[in-house]
Protein backbone atom coordinates (compact mmCIF):
# COMPACT_ATOMS: atom_id res chain seq x y z
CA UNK A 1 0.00 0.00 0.00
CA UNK A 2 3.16 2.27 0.60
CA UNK A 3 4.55 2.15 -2.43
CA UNK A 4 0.74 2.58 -4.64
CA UNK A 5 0.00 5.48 -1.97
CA UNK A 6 3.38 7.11 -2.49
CA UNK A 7 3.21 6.61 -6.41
CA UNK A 8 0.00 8.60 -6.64
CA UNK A 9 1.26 11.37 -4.64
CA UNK A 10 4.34 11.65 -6.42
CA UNK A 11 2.32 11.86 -9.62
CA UNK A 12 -0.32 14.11 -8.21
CA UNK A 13 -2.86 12.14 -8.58
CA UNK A 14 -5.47 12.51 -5.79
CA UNK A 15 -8.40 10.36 -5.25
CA UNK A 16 -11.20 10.37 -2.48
CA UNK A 17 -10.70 6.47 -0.57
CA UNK A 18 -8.04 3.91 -1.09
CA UNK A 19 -9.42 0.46 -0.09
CA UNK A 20 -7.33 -2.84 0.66
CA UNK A 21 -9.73 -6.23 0.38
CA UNK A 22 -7.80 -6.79 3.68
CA UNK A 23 -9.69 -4.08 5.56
CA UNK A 24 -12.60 -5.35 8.16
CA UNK A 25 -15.49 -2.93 5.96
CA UNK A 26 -14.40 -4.41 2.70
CA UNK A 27 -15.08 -7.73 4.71
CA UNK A 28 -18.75 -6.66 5.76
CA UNK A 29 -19.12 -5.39 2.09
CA UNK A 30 -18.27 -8.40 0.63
CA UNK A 31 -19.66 -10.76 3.46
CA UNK A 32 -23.47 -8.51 2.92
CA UNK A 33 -23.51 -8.72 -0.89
CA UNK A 34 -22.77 -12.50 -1.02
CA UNK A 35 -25.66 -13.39 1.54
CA UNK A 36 -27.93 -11.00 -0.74
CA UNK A 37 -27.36 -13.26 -3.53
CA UNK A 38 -27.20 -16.38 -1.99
CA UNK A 39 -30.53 -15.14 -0.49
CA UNK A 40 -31.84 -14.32 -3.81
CA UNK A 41 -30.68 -18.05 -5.08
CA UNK A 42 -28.44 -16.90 -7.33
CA UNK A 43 -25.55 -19.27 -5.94
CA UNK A 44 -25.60 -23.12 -5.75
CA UNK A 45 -22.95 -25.66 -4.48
CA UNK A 46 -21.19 -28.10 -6.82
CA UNK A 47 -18.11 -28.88 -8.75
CA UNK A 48 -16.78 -28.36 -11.96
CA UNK A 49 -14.02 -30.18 -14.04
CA UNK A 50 -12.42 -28.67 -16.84
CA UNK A 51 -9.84 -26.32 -18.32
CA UNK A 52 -9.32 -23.52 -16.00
CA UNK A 53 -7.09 -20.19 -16.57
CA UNK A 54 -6.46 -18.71 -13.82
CA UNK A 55 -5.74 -15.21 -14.86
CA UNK A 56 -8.93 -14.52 -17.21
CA UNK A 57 -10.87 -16.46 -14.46
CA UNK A 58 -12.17 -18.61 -17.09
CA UNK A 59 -12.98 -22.43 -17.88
CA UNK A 60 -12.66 -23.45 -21.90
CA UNK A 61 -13.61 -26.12 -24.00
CA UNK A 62 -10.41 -27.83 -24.96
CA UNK A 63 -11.67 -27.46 -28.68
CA UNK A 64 -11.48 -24.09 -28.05
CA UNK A 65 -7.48 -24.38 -26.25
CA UNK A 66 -4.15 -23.28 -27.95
CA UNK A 67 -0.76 -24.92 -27.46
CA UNK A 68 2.67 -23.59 -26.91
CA UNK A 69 6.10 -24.14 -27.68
CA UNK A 70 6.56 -26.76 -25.56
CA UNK A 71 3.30 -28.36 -25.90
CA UNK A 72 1.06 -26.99 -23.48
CA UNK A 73 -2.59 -26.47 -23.41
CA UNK A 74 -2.78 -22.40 -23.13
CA UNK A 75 -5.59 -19.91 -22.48
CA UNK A 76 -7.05 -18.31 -26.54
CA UNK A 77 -6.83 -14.98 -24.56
CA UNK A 78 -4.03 -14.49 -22.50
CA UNK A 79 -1.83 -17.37 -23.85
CA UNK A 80 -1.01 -18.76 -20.61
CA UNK A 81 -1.12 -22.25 -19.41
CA UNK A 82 -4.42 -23.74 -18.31
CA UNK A 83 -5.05 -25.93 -15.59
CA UNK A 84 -7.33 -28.66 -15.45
CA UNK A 85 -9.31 -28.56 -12.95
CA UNK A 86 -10.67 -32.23 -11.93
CA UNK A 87 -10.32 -32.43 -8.02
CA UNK A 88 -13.81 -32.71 -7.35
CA UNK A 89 -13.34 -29.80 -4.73
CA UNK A 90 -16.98 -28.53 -4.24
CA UNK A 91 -17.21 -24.22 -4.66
CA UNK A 92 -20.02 -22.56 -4.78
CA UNK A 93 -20.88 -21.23 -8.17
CA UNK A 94 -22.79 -18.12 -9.57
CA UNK A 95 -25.02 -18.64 -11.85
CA UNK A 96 -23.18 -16.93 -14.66
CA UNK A 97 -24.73 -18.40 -17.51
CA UNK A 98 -28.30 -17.05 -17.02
CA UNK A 99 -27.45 -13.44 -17.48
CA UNK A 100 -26.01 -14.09 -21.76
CA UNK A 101 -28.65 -13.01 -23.30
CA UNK A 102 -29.42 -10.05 -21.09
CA UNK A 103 -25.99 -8.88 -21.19
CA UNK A 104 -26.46 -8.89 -24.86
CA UNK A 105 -29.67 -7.21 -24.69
CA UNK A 106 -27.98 -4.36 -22.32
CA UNK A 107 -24.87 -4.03 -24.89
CA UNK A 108 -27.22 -3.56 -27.86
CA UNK A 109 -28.79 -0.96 -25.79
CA UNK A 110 -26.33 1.10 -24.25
CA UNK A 111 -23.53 1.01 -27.28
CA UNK A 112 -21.13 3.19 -24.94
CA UNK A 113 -21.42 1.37 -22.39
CA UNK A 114 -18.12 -0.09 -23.07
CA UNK A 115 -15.19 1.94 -25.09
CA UNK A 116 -13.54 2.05 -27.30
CA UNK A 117 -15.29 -0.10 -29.68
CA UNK A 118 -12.40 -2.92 -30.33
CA UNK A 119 -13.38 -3.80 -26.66
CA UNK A 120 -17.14 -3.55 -26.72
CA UNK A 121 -16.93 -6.12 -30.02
CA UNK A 122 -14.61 -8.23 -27.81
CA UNK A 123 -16.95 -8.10 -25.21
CA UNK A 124 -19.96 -8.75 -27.44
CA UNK A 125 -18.07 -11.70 -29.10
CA UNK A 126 -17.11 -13.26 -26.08
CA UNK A 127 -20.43 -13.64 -24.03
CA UNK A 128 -22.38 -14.40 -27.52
CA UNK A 129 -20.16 -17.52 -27.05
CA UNK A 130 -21.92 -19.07 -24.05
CA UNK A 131 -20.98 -17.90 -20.78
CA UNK A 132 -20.27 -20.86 -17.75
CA UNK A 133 -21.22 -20.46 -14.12
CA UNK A 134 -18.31 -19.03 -12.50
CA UNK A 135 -16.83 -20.83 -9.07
CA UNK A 136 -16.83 -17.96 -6.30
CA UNK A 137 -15.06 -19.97 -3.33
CA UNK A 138 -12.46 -21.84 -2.63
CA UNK A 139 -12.33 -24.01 0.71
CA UNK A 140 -8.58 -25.42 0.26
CA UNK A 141 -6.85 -22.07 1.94
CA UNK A 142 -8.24 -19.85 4.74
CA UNK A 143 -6.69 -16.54 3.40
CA UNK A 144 -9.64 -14.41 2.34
CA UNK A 145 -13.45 -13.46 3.65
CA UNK A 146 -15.40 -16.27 5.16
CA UNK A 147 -18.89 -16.44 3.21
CA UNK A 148 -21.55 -15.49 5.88
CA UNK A 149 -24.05 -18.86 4.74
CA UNK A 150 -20.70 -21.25 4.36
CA UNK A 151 -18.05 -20.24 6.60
CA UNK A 152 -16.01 -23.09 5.48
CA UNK A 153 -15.42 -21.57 2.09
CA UNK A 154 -14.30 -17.91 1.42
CA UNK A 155 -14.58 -15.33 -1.48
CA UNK A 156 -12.42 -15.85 -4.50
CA UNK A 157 -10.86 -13.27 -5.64
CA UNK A 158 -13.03 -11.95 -8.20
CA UNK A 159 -16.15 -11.95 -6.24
CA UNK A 160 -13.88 -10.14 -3.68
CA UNK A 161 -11.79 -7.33 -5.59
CA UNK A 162 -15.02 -5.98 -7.48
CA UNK A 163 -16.94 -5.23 -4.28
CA UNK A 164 -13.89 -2.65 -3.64
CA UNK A 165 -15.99 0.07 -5.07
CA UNK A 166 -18.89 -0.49 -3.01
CA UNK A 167 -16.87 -0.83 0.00
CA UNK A 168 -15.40 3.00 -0.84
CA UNK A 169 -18.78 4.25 -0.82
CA UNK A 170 -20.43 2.85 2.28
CA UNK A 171 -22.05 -0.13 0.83
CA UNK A 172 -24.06 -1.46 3.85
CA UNK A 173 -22.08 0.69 6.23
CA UNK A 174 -24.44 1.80 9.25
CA UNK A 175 -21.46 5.02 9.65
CA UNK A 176 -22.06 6.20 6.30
CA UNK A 177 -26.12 6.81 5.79
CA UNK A 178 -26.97 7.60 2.46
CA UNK A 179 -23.97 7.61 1.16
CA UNK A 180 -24.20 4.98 -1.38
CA UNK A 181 -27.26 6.04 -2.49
CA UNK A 182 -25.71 9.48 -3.76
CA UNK A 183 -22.74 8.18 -5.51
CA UNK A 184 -23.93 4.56 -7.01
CA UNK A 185 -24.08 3.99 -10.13
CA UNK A 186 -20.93 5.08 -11.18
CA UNK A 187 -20.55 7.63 -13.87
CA UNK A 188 -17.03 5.81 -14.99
CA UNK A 189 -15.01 2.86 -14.68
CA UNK A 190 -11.23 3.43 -16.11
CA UNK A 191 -10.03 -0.31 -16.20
CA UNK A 192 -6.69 -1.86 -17.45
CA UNK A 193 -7.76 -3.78 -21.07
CA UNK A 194 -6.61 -7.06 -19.61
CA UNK A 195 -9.45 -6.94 -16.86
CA UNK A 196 -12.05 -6.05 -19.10
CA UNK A 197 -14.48 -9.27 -19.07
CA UNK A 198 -14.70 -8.89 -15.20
CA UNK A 199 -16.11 -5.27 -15.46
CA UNK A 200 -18.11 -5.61 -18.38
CA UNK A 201 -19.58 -9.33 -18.20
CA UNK A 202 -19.06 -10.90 -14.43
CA UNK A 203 -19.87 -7.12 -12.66
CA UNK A 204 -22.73 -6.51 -14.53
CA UNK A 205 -23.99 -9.61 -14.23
CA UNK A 206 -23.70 -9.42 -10.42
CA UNK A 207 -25.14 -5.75 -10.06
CA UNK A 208 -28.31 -7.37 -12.61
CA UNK A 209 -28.59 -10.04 -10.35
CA UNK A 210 -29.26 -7.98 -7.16
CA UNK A 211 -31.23 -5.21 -9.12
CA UNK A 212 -29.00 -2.77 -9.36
CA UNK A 213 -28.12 0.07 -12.25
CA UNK A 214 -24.86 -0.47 -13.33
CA UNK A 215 -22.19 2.01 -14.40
CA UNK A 216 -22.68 4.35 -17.25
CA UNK A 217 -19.16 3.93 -19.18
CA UNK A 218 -16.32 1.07 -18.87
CA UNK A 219 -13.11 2.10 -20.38
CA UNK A 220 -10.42 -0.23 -21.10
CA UNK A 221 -7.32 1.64 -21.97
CA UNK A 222 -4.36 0.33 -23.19
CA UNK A 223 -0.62 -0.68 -21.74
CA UNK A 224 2.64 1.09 -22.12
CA UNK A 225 5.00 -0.94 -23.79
CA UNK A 226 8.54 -0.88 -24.24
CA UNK A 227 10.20 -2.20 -27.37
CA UNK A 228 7.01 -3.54 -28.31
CA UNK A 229 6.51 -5.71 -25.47
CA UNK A 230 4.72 -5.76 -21.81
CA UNK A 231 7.02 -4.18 -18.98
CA UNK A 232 7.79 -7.04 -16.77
CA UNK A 233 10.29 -6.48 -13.24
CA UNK A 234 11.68 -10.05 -13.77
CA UNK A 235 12.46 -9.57 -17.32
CA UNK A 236 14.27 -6.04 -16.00
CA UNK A 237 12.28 -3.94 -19.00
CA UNK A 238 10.72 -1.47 -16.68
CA UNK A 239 10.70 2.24 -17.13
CA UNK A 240 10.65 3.70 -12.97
CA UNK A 241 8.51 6.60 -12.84
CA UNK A 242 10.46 8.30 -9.77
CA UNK A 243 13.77 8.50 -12.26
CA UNK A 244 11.68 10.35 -14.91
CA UNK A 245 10.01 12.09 -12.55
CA UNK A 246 13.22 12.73 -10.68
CA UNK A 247 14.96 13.87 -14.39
CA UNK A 248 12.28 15.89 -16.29
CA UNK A 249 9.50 16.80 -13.73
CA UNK A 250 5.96 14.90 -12.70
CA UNK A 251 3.88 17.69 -15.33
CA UNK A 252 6.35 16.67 -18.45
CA UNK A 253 5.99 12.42 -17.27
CA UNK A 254 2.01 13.09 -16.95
CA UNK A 255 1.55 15.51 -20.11
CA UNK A 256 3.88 13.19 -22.44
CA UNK A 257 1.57 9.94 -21.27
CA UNK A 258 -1.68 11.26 -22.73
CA UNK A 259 -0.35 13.75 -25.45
CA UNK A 260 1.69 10.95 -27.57
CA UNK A 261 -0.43 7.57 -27.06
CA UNK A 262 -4.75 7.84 -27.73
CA UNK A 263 -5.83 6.16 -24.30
CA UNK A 264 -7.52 3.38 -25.58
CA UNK A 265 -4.46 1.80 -27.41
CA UNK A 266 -1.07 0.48 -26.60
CA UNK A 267 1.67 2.78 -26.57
CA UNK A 268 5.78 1.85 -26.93
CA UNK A 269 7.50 4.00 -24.61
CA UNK A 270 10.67 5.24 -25.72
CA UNK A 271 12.87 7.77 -23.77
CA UNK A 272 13.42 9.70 -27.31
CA UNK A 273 9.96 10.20 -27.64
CA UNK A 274 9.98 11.64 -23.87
CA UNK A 275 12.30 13.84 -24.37
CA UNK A 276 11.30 14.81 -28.19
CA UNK A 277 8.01 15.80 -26.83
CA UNK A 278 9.01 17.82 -23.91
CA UNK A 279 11.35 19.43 -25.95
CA UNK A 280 9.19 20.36 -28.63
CA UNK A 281 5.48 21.04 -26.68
CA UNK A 282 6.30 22.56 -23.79
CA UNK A 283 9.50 23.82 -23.92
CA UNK A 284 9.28 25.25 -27.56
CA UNK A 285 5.20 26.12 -27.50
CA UNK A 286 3.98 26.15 -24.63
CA UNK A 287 6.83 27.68 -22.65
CA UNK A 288 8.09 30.12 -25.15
CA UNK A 289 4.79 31.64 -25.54
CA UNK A 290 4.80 32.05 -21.86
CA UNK A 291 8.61 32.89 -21.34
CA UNK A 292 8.15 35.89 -24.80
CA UNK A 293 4.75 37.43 -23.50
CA UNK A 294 5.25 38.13 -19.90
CA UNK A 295 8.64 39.29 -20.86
CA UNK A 296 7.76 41.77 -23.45
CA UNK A 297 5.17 42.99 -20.63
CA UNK A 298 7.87 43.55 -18.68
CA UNK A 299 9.59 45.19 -20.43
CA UNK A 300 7.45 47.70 -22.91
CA UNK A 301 5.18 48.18 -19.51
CA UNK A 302 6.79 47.88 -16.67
CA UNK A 303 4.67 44.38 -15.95
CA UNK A 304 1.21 46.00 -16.03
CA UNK A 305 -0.72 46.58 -19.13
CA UNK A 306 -2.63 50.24 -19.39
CA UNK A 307 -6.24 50.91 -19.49
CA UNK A 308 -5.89 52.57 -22.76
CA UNK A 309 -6.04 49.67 -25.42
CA UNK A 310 -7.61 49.31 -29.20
CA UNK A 311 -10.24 47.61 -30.29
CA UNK A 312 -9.04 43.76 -32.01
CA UNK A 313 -8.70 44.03 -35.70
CA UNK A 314 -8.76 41.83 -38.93
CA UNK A 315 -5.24 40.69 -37.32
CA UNK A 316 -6.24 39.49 -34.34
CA UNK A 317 -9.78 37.65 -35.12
CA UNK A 318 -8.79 34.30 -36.03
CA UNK A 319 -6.30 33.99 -32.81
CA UNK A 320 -8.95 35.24 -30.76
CA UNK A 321 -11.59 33.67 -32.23
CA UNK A 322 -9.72 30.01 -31.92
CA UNK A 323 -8.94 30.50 -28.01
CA UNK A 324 -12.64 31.68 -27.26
CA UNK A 325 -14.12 28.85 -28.68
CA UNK A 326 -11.42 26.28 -27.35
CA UNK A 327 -13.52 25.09 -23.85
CA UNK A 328 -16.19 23.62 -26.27
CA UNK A 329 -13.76 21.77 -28.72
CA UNK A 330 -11.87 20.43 -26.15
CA UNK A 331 -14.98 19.38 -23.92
CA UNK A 332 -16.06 17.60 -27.10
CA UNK A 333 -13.06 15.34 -26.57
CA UNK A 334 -12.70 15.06 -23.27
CA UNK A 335 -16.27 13.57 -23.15
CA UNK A 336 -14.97 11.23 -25.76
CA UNK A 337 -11.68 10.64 -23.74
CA UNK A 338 -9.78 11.32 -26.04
CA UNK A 339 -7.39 12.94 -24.06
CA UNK A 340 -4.60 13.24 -26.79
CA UNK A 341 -7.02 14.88 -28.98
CA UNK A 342 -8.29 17.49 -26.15
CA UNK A 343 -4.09 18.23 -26.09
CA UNK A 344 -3.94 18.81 -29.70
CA UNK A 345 -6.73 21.20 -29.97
CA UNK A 346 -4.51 23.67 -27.36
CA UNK A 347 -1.61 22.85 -28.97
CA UNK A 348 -3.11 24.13 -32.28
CA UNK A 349 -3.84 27.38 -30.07
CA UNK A 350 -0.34 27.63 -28.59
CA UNK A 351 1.20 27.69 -32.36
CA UNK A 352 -0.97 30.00 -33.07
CA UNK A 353 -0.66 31.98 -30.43
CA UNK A 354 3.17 31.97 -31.30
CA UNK A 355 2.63 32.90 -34.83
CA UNK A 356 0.93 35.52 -33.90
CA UNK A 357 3.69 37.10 -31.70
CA UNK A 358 5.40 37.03 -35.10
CA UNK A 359 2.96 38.51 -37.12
CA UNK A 360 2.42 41.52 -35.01
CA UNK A 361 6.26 42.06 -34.30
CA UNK A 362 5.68 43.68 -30.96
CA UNK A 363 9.52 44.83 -30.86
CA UNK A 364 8.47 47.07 -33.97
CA UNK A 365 5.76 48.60 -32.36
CA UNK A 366 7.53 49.38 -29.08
CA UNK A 367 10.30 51.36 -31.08
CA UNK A 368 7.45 54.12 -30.79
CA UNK A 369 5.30 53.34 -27.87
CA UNK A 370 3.93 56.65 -27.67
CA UNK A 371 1.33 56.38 -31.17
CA UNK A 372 1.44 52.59 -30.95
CA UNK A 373 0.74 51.91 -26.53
CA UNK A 374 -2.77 50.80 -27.51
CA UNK A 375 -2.61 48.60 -29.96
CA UNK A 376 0.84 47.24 -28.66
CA UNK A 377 -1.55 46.63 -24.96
CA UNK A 378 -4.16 45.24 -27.15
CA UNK A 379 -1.65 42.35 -28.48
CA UNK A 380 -0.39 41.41 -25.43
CA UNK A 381 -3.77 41.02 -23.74
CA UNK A 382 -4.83 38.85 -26.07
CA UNK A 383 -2.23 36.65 -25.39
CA UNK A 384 -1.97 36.44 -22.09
CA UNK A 385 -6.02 36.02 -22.59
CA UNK A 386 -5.07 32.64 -24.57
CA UNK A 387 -2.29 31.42 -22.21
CA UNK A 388 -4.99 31.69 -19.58
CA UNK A 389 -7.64 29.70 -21.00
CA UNK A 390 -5.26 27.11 -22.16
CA UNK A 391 -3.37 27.15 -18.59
CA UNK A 392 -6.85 26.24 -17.65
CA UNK A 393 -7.85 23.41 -19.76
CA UNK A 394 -4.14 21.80 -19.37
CA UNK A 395 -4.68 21.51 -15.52
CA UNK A 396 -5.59 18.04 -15.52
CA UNK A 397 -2.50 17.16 -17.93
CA UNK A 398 -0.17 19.10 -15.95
CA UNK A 399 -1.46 20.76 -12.57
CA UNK A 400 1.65 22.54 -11.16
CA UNK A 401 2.81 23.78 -14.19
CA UNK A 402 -0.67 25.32 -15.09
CA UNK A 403 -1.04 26.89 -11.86
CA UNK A 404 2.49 28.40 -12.50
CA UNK A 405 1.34 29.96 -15.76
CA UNK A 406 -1.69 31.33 -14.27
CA UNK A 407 -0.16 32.89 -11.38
CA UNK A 408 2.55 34.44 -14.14
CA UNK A 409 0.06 36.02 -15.73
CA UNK A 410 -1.40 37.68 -13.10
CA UNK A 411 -4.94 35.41 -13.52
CA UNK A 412 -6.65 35.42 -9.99
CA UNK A 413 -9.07 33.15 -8.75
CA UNK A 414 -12.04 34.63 -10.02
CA UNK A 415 -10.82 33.86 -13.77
CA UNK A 416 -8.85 30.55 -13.66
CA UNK A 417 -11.81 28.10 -12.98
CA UNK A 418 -13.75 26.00 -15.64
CA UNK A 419 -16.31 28.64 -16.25
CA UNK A 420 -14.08 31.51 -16.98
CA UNK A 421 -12.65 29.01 -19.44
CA UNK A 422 -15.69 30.04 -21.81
CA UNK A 423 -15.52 33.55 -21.21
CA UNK A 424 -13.30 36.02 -24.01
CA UNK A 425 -12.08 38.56 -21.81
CA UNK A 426 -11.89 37.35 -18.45
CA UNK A 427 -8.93 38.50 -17.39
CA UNK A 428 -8.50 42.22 -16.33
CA UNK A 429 -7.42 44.69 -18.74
CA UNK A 430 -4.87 46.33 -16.51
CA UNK A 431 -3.43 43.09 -15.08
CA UNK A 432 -0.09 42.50 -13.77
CA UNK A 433 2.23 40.14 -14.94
CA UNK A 434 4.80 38.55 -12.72
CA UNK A 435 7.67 36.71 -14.07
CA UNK A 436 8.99 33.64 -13.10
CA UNK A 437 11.47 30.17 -13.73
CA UNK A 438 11.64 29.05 -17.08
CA UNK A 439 8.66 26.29 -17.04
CA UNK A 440 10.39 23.88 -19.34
CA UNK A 441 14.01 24.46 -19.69
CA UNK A 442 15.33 22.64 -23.05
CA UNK A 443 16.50 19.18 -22.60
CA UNK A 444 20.13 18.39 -23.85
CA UNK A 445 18.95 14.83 -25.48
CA UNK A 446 22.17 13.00 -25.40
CA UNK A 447 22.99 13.63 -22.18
CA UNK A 448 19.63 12.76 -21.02
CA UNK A 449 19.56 9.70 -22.71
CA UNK A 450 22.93 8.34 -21.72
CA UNK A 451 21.96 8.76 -18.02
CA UNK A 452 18.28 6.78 -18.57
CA UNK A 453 20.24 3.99 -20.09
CA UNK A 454 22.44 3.60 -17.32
CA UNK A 455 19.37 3.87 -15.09
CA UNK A 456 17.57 0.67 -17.06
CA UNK A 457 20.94 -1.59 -17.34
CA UNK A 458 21.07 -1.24 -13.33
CA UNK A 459 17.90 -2.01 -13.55
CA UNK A 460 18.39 -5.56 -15.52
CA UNK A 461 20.96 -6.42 -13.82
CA UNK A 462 19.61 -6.29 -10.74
CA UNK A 463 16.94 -8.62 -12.10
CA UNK A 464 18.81 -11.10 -13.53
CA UNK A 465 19.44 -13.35 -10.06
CA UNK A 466 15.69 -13.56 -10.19
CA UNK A 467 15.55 -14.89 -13.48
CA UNK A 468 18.63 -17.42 -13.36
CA UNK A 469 16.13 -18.43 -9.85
CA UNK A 470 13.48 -19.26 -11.68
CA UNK A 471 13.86 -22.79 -13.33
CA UNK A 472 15.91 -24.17 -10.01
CA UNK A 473 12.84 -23.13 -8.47
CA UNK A 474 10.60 -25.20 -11.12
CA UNK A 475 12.40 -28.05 -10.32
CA UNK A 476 11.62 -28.57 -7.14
């Protein structure tokens, strides 16, 4: 718990409960939601023999089994081996199977309920299959939450990890009144692709079977990949997050992760393509703009702009009408999650934002400030106007870095929220700028790169005893 708790806060990523399945009101969560069903006569006792995999929590026909290499039996899905489970143990079951045809119905009627749509036709394919009853207790090991009508047997982990989210909003908790109530269903799940069938077949199956409305949106997004392949610690291919972190800042790590790779799909991490983008989006763009404004209001006005400014022109319409309109293009995407496309509609307002320091030449104007002070006043408000409606819209990318842009700028509190985000003209005509560290100093790529690379050979060689472990270990 340490190290995920740590992890978030080093990212800046906040959330509102953290729950371990270890906790005594996770137990009472699950423990109450299993009698309700078993009440209900959703569950029966028996036992099953048959292919098993473990990971996707699934049993298969052997018709429907793959082999390896070395001759193996291995899941369709997740390629892994598959056990075959004939002990005769008896679980008790779920009764799975029943709820095909209306998870089908449900799918055909809510079409985004699951995104993106490679995973809702996964989804679709897989339960038009057949679904089996699904085993939700083991009795051979003690570890995990006794079932209240069979204390002999307790919770597998499935039918224990999912009830996390009720547990974290006082599912039959007499300390939290109403609570549940006001937050269930869910507006969003954001779920790893590889545990997609357990949100979006065995959940909803479990909230149908109890009555309940289930979550508006499941989104499976994709993995990061490195050389084309899943990280793995024992294979030593991991990128650490503290050392880029540590290197380039927790706003570039955050902003290059959902500017270069479309959420829903696997992206290949590559320390080039860090560095490229930070380089190129927010130390070129973003920061320039940033670094050239408040500079020139520095120094043609002494950091504050004067009351006495011209009305926009032909030259400035297309620039202001582009950042004015932004909230609602952006919004469009975020809805969508597209996050990378949200990025790329401020970016597009960023370059032109720069382009238009260019085509205005403020230095020209300021070599007579007296006949050109109001229209020179006019073209820096409107871009600090557009730095502050993007600094808004890029807080969720890149939080500190945003604030620092606002606070540059002299935006206050009363025009740096959502709302203002739609207003032209928010800021104050006669603000004050207030200068400040480079955001994104330029990254010297070789140097950069030599010092990640020594970073991830440390890192495989300090996982190779583990792997050179590993068949001794199969031996016995």
């Amino acid at each position: 718990e340490p190290a995920f708790r740590d992890a978030w806060d080093m990212l800046d990523i906040t959330y509102t409960d953290f729950v371990r399945t270890t906790e005594p009101r996770h137990a009472r969560t699950v423990r109450a939601f299993w009698q309700d069903l078993y009440d209900r006569g959703w569950l029966y006792k028996g036992a099953y023999e048959g292919w098993y995999c473990v990971h996707e929590e699934t049993y298969y026909a052997e018709s429907d089994l793959e082999k390896d290499e070395e001759g193996r039996f291995v899941c369709p899905d997740c390629k892994r081996p598959v056990q075959l489970m004939a002990s005769g143990e008896e679980n008790w079951f779920f009764k799975l199977s029943e709820f095909q045809q209306p998870l089908l119905d449900f799918y055909a009627s809510h079409p985004d309920f699951i995104r993106p749509e490679s995973r809702r036709n996964e989804i679709v394919s897989f339960v038009s299959r057949g679904l089996k009853d699904l085993s939700i207790s083991r009795s051979t090991f003690d570890w995990g939450v006794p079932l209240p009508f069979d204390e002999g047997h307790v919770a597998y982990v499935w039918a224990d990890a999912l009830l996390a989210y009720f547990t974290g909003i006082g599912y039959d908790d007499p300390d939290r009144p109403g609570e549940f109530a006001e937050h269930w269903p869910m507006q969003y799940h954001f779920v790893g692709k590889d545990i997609i069938r357990f949100h979006c077949v065995i959940w909803p199956a479990m909230l149908m079977s109890m009555d309940m409305p289930l979550p508006k949106k499941v989104f499976g997004h994709g993995w990061l990949l490195l050389d084309g392949g899943k990280m793995s610690k024992s294979k030593g291919n991991v990128v650490d997050p503290y050392i880029l972190a540590e290197m380039f800042g927790v706003d570039a790590l955050r902003f290059f992760l959902l500017r270069t790779f479309p959420f829903g799909s696997d992206g290949n991490f590559s320390n080039e393509a860090l560095i490229q983008t930070i380089n190129v989006d927010l130390a070129n763009d973003l920061g320039n703009l940033l670094s050239r404004t408040v500079s020139m209001v520095g120094k043609y006005f002494g950091g504050q702009l004067p009351a006495a400014q011209l009305e926009d022109t032909d030259k400035d319409a297309e620039l202001v009408g582009m950042a004015s309109s932004l909230r609602g293009r952006y919004e469009e995407q975020m809805e969508k999650f597209a996050f990378q496309n949200a990025l790329a509609e401020i970016f597009k307002v960023i370059d032109r934002a720069n382009k238009y320091i260019d085509e205005n030449a403020p230095w020209v104007l300021a070599k007579d400030i007296t006949a050109n002070s109001p229209r020179l006043a006019r073209v820096m408000y409107n871009l600090l106007e557009t730095l502050r409606t993007c600094a808004i819209l890029l807080t969720p990318f890149i939080p500190q870095s945003a604030a620092e842009v606002l606070r540059q700028i002299g935006a206050d509190e009363s025009c740096s929220d959502w709302d203002s985000a739609a207003r032209w003209g928010a800021l104050p005509e006669t603000v004050t700028v207030r200068r400040g560290e480079n955001l994104f100093p330029r990254i010297d790529a070789d140097k950069a790169i030599k010092e990640l690379e020594e970073a991830a050979a440390a890192a495989k060689k300090a996982a190779l005893p583990d792997l050179e472990l590993e068949p001794q270990l199969e031996e016995k």
